[in-house]
Protein backbone atom coordinates (compact mmCIF):
# COMPACT_ATOMS: atom_id res chain seq x y z
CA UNK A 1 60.64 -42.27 11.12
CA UNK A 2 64.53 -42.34 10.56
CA UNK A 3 63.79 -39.06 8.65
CA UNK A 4 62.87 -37.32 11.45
CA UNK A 5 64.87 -38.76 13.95
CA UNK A 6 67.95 -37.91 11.01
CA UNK A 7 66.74 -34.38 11.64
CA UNK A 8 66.32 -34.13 15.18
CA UNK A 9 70.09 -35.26 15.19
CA UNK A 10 71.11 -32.82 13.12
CA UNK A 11 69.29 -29.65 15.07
CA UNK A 12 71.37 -30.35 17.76
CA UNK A 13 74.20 -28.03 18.51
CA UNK A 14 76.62 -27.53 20.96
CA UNK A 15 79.28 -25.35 20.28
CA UNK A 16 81.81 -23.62 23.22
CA UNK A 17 81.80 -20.24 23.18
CA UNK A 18 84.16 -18.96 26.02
CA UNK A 19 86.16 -20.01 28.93
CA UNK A 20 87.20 -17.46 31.69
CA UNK A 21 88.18 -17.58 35.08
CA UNK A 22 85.02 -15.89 37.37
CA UNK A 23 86.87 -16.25 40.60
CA UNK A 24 89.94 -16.52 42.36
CA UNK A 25 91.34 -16.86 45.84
CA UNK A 26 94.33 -18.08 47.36
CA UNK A 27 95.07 -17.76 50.87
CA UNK A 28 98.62 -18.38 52.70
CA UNK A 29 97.10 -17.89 56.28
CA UNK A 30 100.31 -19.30 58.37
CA UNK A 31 103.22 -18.40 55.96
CA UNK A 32 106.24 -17.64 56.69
CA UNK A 33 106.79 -20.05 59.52
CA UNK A 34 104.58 -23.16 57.76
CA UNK A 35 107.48 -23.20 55.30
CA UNK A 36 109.67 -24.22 57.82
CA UNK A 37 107.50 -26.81 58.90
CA UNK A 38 108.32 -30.48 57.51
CA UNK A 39 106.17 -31.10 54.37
CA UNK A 40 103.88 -33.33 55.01
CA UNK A 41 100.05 -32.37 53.91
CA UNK A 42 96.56 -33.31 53.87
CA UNK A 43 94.49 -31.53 51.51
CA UNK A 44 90.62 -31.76 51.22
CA UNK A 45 89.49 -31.13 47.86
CA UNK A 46 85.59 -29.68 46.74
CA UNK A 47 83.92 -29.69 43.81
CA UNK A 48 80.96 -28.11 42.84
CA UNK A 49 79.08 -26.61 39.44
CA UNK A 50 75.76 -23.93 38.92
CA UNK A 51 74.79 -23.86 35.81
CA UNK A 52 73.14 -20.21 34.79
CA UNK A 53 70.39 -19.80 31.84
CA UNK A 54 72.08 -16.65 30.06
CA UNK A 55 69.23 -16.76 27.05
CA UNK A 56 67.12 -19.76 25.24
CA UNK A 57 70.46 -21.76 24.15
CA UNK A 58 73.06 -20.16 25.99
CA UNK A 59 74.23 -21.45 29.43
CA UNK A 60 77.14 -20.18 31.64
CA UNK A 61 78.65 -22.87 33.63
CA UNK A 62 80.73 -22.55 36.45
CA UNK A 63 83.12 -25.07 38.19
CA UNK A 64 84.40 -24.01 41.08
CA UNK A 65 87.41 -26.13 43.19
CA UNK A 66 88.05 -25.62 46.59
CA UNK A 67 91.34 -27.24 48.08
CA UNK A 68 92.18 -26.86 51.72
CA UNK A 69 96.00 -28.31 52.76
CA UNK A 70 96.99 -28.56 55.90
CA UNK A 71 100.27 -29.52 57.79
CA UNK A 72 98.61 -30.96 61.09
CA UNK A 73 96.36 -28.03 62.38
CA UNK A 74 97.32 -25.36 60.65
CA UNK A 75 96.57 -24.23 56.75
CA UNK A 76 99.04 -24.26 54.83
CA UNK A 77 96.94 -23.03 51.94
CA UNK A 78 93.38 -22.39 50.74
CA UNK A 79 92.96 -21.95 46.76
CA UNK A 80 89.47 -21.64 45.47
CA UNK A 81 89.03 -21.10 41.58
CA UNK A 82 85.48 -20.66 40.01
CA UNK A 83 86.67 -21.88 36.37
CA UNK A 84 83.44 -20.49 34.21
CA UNK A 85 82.85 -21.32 30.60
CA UNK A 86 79.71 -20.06 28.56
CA UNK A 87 77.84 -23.02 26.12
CA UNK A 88 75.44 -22.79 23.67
CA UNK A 89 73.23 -25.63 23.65
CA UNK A 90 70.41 -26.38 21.04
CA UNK A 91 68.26 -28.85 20.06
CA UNK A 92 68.57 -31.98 22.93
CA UNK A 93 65.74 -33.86 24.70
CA UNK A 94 65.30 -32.56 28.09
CA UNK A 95 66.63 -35.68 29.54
CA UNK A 96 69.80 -35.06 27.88
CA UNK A 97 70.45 -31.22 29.15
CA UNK A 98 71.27 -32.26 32.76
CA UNK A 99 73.64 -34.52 31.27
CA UNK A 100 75.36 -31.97 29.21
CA UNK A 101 75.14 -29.08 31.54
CA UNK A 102 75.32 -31.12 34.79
CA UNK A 103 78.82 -33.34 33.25
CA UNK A 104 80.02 -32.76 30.06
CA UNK A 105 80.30 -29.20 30.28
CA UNK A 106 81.91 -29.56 33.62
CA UNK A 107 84.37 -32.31 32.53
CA UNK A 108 85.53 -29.49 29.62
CA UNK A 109 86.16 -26.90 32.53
CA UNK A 110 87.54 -28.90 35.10
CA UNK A 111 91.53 -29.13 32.99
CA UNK A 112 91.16 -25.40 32.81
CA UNK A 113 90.83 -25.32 36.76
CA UNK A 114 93.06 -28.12 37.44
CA UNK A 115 96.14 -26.00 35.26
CA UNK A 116 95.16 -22.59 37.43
CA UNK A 117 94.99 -24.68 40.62
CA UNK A 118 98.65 -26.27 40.18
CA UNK A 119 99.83 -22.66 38.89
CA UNK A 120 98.77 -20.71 42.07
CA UNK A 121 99.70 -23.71 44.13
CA UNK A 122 103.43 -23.94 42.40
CA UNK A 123 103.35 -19.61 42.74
CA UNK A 124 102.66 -19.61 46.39
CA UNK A 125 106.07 -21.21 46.76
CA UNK A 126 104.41 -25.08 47.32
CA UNK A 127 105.31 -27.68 45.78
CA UNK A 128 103.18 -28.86 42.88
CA UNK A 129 99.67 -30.01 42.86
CA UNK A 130 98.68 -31.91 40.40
CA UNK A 131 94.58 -32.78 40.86
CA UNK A 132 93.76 -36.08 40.27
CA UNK A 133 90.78 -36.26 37.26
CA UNK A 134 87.41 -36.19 38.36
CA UNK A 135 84.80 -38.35 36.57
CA UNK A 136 82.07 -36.08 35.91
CA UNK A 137 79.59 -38.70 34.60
CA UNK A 138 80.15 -40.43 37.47
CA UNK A 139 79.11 -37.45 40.30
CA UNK A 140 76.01 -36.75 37.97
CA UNK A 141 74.80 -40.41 37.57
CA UNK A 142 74.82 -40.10 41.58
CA UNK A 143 73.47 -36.86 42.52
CA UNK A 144 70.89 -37.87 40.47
CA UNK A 145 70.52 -40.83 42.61
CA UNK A 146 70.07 -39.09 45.58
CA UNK A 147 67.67 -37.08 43.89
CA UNK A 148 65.70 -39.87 43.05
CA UNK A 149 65.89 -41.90 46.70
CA UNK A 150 64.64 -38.15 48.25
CA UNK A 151 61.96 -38.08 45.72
CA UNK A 152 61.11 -41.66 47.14
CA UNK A 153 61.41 -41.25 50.62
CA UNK A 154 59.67 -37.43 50.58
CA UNK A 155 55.97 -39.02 50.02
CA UNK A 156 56.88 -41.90 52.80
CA UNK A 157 57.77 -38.38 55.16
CA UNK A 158 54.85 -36.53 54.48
CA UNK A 159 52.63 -39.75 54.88
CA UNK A 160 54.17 -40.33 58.14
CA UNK A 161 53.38 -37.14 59.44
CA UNK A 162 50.11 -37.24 58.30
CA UNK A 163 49.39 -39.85 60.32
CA UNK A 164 50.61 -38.72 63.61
């Protein structure tokens, strides 16, 4: 048995094959008169990642960061970056992919974003922002906790309006 389980681990292959920006946006909606304004922001940051099946091994995932800051009401800026890199992937249990296409492959992109974030950011005549790291593993443990609890609670909702 440790023969084949020897080969199963080495089938598996995972090797980076390119990282490019897919999108880009940022927006100065109030400037010039918001730099007069007394610096003092709130920024909302989003996260999100789509992962694309390019051919049997090869995925394209894309990260893309939204961060909204705001001096009171009014924008200060808006920078969206869709960091994209393209993976291939061979050779892991299927209850591994989501894990590697779902986090690790996102926690490789993400430093890519955060440096083109902080760049536009520092360009736009801000000062710096630095994004915090973001724990990957963590956000995929508990979407798919929430995917779970809906899978629960979806035969309790169809039950219940079967009765009525």
């Amino acid at each position: 048995m440790s023969e084949t389980s020897q080969s199963n681990e080495q089938a598996r292959e995972f090797a980076l094959q390119r990282i490019y920006i897919k999108d880009i946006s940022f927006e100065t909606p109030n400037s010039p008169a918001i730099f007069a304004d007394e610096w003092k922001p709130e920024s909302n940051l989003n996260l999100n990642s789509n992962v694309t099946k390019l051919d049997e091994h090869t995925y394209e995932v894309v990260v893309t960061v939204t961060v909204t800051t705001k001096i009171g009401e009014k924008t200060a800026f808006l920078v969206e970056v869709q960091q994209a890199g393209i993976f291939a992937v061979k050779g892991f249990p299927e209850n591994e992919m989501g894990h590697m296409l779902g986090a690790y492959c996102p926690n490789v992109l993400f430093p890519y974003a955060r440096e083109v974030v902080s760049d536009l950011v520092t360009k736009g005549s801000f000062p710096q922002l630095l994004l915090t790291p973001v724990n990957f593993d963590a956000l995929y443990a508990q979407h798919m906790q929430e995917m779970q609890n809906r899978a629960k609670q979806q035969p309790q909702d169809q039950g219940g309006k079967q009765a009525h």
